[in-house]
N, C-alpha and C. Protein backbone atom coordinates (compact mmCIF):
# COMPACT_ATOMS: atom_id res chain seq x y z
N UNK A 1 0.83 -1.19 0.00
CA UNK A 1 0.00 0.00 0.00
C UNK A 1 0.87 1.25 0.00
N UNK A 2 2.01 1.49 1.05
CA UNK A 2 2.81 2.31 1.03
C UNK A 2 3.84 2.76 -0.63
N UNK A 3 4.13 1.35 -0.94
CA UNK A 3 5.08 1.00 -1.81
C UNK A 3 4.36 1.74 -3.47
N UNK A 4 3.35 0.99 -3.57
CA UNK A 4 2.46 0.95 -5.13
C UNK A 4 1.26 1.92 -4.85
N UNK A 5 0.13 2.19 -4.15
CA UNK A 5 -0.37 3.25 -3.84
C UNK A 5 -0.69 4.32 -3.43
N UNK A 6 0.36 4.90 -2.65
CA UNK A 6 1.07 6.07 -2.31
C UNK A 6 0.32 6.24 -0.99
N UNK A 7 0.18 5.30 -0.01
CA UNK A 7 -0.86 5.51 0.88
C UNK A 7 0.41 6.06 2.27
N UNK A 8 0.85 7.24 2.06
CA UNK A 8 2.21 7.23 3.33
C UNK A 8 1.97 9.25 3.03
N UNK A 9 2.10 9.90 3.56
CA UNK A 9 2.29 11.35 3.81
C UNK A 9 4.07 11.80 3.34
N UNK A 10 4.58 10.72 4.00
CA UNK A 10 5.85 11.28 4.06
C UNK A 10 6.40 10.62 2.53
N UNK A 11 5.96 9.97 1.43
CA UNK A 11 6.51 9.67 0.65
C UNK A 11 5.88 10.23 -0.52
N UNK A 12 4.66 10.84 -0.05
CA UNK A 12 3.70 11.25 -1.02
C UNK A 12 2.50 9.74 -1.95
N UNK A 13 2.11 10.24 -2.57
CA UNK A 13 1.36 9.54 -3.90
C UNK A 13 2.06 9.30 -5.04
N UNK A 14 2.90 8.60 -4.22
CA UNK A 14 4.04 8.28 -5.53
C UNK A 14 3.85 6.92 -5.35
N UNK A 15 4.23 5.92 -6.89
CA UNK A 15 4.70 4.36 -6.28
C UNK A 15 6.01 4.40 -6.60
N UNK A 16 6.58 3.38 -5.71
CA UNK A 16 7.99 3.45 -5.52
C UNK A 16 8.17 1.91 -5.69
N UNK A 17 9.32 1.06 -5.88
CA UNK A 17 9.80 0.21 -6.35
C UNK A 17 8.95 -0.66 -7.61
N UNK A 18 9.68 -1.28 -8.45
CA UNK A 18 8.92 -2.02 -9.85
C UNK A 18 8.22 -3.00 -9.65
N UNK A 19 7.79 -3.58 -8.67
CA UNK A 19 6.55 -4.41 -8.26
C UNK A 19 6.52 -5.73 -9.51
N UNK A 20 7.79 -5.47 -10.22
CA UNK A 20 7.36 -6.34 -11.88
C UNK A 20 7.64 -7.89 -11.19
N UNK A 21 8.57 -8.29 -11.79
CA UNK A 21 9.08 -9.57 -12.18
C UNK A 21 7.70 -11.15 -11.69
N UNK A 22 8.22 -12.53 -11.67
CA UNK A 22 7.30 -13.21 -11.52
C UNK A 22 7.78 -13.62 -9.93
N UNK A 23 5.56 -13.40 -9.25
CA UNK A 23 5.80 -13.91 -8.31
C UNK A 23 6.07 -15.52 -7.91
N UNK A 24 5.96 -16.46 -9.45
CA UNK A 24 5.79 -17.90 -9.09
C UNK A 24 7.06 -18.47 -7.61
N UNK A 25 6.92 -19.30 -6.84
CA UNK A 25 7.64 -19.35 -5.87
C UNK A 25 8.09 -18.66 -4.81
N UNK A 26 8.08 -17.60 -4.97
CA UNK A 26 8.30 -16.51 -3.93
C UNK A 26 9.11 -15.50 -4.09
N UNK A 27 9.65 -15.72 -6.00
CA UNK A 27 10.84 -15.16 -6.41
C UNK A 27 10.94 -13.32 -6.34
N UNK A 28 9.25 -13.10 -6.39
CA UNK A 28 9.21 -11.60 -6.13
C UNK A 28 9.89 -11.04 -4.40
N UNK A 29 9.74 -11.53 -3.65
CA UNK A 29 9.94 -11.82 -2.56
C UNK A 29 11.37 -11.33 -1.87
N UNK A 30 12.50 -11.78 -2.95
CA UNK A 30 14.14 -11.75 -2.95
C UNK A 30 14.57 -10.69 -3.72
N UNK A 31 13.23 -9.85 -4.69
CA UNK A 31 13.53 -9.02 -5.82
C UNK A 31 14.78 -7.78 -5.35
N UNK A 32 15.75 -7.07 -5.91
CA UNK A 32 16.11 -6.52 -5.21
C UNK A 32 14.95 -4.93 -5.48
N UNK A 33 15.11 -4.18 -4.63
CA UNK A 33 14.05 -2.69 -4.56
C UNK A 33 15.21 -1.78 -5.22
N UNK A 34 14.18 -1.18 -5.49
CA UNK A 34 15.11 -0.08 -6.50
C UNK A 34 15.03 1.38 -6.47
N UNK A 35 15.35 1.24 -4.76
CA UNK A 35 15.39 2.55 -4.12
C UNK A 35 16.27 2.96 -3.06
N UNK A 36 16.62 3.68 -2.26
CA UNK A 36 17.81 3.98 -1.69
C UNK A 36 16.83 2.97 0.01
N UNK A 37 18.53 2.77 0.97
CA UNK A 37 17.79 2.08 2.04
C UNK A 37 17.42 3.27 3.10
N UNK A 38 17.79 4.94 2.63
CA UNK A 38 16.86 5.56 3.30
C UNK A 38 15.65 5.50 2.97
N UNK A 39 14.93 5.75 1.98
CA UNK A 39 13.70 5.07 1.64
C UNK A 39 12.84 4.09 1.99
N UNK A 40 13.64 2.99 2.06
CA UNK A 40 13.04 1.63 2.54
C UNK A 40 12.68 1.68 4.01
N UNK A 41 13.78 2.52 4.85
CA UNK A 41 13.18 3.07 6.22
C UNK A 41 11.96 3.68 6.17
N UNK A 42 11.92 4.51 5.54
CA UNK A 42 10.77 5.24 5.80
C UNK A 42 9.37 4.44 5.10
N UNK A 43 9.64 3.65 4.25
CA UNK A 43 8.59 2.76 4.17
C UNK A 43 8.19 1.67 4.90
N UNK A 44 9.31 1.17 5.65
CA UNK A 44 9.27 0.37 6.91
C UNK A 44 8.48 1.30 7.97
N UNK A 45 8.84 2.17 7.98
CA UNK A 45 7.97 3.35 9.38
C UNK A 45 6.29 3.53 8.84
N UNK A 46 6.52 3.56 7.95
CA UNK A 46 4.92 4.05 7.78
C UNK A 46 4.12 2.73 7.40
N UNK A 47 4.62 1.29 7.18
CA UNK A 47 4.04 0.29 7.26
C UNK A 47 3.59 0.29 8.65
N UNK A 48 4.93 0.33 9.52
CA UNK A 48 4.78 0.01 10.86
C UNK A 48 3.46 0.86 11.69
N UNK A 49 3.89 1.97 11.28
CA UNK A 49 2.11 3.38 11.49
C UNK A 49 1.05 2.66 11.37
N UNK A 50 0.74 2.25 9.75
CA UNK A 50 -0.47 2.04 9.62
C UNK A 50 -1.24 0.52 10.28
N UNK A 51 -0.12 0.25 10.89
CA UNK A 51 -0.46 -1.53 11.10
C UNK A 51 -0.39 -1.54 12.58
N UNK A 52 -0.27 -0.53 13.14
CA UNK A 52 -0.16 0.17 14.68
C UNK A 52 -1.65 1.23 14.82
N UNK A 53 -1.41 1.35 13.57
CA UNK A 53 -3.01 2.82 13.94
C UNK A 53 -4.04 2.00 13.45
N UNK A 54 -4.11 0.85 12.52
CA UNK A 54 -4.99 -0.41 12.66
C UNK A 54 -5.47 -0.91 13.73
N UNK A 55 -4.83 -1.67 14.42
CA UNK A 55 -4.79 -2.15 15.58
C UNK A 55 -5.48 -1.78 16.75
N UNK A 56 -4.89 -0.47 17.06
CA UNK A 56 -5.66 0.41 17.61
C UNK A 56 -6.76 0.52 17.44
N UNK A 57 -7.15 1.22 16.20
CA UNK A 57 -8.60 1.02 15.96
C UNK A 57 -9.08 -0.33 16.15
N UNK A 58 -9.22 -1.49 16.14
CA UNK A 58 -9.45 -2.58 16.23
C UNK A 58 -10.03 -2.79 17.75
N UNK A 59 -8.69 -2.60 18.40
CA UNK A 59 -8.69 -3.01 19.41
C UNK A 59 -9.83 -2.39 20.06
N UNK A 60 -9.82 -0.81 19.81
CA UNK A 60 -10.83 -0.11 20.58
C UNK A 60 -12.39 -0.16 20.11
N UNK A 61 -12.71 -0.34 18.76
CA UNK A 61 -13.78 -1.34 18.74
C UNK A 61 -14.04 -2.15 18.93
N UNK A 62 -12.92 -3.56 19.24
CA UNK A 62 -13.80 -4.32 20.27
C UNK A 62 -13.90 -4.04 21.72
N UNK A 63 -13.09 -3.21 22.35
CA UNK A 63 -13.82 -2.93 23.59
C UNK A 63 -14.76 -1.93 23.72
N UNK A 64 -15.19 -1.48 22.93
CA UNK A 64 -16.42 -0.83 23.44
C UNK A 64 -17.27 -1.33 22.49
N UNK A 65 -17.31 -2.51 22.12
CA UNK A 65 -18.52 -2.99 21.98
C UNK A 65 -18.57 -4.84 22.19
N UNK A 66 -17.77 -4.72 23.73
CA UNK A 66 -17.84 -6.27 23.66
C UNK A 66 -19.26 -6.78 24.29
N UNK A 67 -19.66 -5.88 25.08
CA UNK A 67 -21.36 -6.26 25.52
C UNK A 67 -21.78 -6.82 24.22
N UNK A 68 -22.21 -6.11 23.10
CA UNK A 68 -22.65 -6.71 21.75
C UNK A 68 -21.54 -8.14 21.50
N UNK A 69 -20.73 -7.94 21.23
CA UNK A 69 -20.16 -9.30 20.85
C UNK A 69 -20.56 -10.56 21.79
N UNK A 70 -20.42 -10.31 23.03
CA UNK A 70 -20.42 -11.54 24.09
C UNK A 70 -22.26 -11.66 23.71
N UNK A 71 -23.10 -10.99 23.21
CA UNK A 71 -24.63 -11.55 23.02
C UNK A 71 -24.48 -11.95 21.30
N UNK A 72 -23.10 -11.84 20.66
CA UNK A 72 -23.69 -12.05 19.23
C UNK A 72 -22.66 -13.95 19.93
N UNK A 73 -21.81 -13.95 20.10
CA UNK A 73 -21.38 -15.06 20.44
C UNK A 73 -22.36 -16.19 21.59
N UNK A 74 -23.23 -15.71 22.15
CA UNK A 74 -24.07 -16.36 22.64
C UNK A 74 -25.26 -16.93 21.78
N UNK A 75 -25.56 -16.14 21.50
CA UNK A 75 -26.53 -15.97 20.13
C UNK A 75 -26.01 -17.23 19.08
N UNK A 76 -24.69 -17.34 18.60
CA UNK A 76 -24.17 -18.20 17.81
C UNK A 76 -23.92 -19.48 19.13
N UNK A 77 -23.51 -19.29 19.80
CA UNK A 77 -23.92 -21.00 20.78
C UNK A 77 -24.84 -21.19 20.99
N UNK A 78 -25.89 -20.78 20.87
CA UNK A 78 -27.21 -21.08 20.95
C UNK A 78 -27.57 -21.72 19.47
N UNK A 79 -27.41 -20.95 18.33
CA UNK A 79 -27.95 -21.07 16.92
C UNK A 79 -27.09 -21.68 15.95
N UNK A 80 -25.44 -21.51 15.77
CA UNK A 80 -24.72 -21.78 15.43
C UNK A 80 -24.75 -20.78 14.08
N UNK A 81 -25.72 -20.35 13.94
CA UNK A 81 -25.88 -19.31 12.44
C UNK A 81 -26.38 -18.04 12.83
N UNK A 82 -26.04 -16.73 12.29
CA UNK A 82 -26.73 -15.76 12.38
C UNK A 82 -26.57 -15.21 11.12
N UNK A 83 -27.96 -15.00 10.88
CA UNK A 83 -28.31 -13.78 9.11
C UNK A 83 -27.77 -12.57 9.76
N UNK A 84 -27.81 -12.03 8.48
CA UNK A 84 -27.25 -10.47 8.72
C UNK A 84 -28.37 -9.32 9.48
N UNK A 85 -29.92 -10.16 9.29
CA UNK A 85 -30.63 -9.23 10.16
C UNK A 85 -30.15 -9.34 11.43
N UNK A 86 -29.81 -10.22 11.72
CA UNK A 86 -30.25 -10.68 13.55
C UNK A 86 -28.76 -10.22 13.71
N UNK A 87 -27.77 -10.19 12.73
CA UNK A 87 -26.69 -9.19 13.48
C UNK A 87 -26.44 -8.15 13.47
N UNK A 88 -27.21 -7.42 12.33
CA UNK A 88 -27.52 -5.86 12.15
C UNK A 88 -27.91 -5.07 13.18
N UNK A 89 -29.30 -6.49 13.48
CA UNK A 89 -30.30 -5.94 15.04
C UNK A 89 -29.25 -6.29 16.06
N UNK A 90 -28.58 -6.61 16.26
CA UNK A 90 -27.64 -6.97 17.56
C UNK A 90 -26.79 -5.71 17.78
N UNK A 91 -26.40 -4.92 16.76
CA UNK A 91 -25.85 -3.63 16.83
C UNK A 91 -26.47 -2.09 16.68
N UNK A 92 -28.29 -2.73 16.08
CA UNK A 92 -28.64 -1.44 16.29
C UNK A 92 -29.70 -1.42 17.47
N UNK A 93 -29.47 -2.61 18.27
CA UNK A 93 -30.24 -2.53 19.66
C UNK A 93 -29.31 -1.98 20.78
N UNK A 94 -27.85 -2.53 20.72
CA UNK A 94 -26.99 -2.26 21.49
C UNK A 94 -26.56 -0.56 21.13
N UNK A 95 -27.30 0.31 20.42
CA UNK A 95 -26.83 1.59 20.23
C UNK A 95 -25.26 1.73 19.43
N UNK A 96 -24.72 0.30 18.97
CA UNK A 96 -23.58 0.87 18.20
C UNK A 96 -23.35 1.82 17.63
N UNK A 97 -22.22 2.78 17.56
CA UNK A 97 -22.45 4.00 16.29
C UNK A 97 -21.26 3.60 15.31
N UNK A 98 -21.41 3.93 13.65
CA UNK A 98 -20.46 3.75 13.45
C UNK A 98 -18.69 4.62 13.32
N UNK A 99 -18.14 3.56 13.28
CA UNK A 99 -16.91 4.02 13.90
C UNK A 99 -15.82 4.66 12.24
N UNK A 100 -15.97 5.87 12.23
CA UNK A 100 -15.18 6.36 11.35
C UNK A 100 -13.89 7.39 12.06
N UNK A 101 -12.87 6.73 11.55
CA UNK A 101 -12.16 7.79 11.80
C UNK A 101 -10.33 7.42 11.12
C-alpha cells in the first residue's frame, strides 16, 4: 500500500519500487528494490504506522462494543448461524455508532 499506492504522507502519492518480475515461488519476494535504504526506512515506518493505527482502531472497537459481541457469540452458541438481520439488530439494539475515523 505504502510501496504501489502512495498511501504514506511522508513519501507522497508516488509508487515506488517495480513491483514487476514473476511472483511464481516466492521469487518476487528476494527481488532486489530499487530505491535507496533511506527510503526503505521510511517505508518500513509508515508500514509500521499504519499496522499500529490499525490495531488500535481494532482493538478499541472491540472494547467498546464487547457487551454486543459476548450476546452475538451467545446468540451463535445457541444457533450456530446468524443472518445479517439478527446481526444488524444486535448492533442497532446495542446503540452501536459507526466508527469512522
Amino acid at each position: 500500500m505504502v510501496e504501489r499506492f502512495g498511501f504514506s504522507k511522508k513519501i507522497g502519492q508516488v509508487a515506488i519500487g517495480g513491483g514487476g518480475g514473476n511472483p511464481f515461488l516466492g521469487q518476487q519476494m528476494s527481488s532486489q528494490k530499487d530505491y535507496s535504504m533511506a527510503t526503505a526506512d521510511i517505508v518500513d515506518a509508515e508500514v509500521r504506522e499504519l499496522v499500529e493505527r490499525a490495531y488500535e482502531r481494532a482493538t478499541n472497537i472491540i472494547t467498546t462494543h464487547i457487551d454486543i459481541l459476548h450476546k452475538l457469540a451467545q446468540l451463535l452458541i445457541e444457533k450456530e448461524t446468524v443472518d445479517g438481520e439478527e446481526f444488524m439488530s444486535l448492533f442497532i439494539d446495542g446503540k452501536a455508532e459507526l466508527y469512522i475515523a
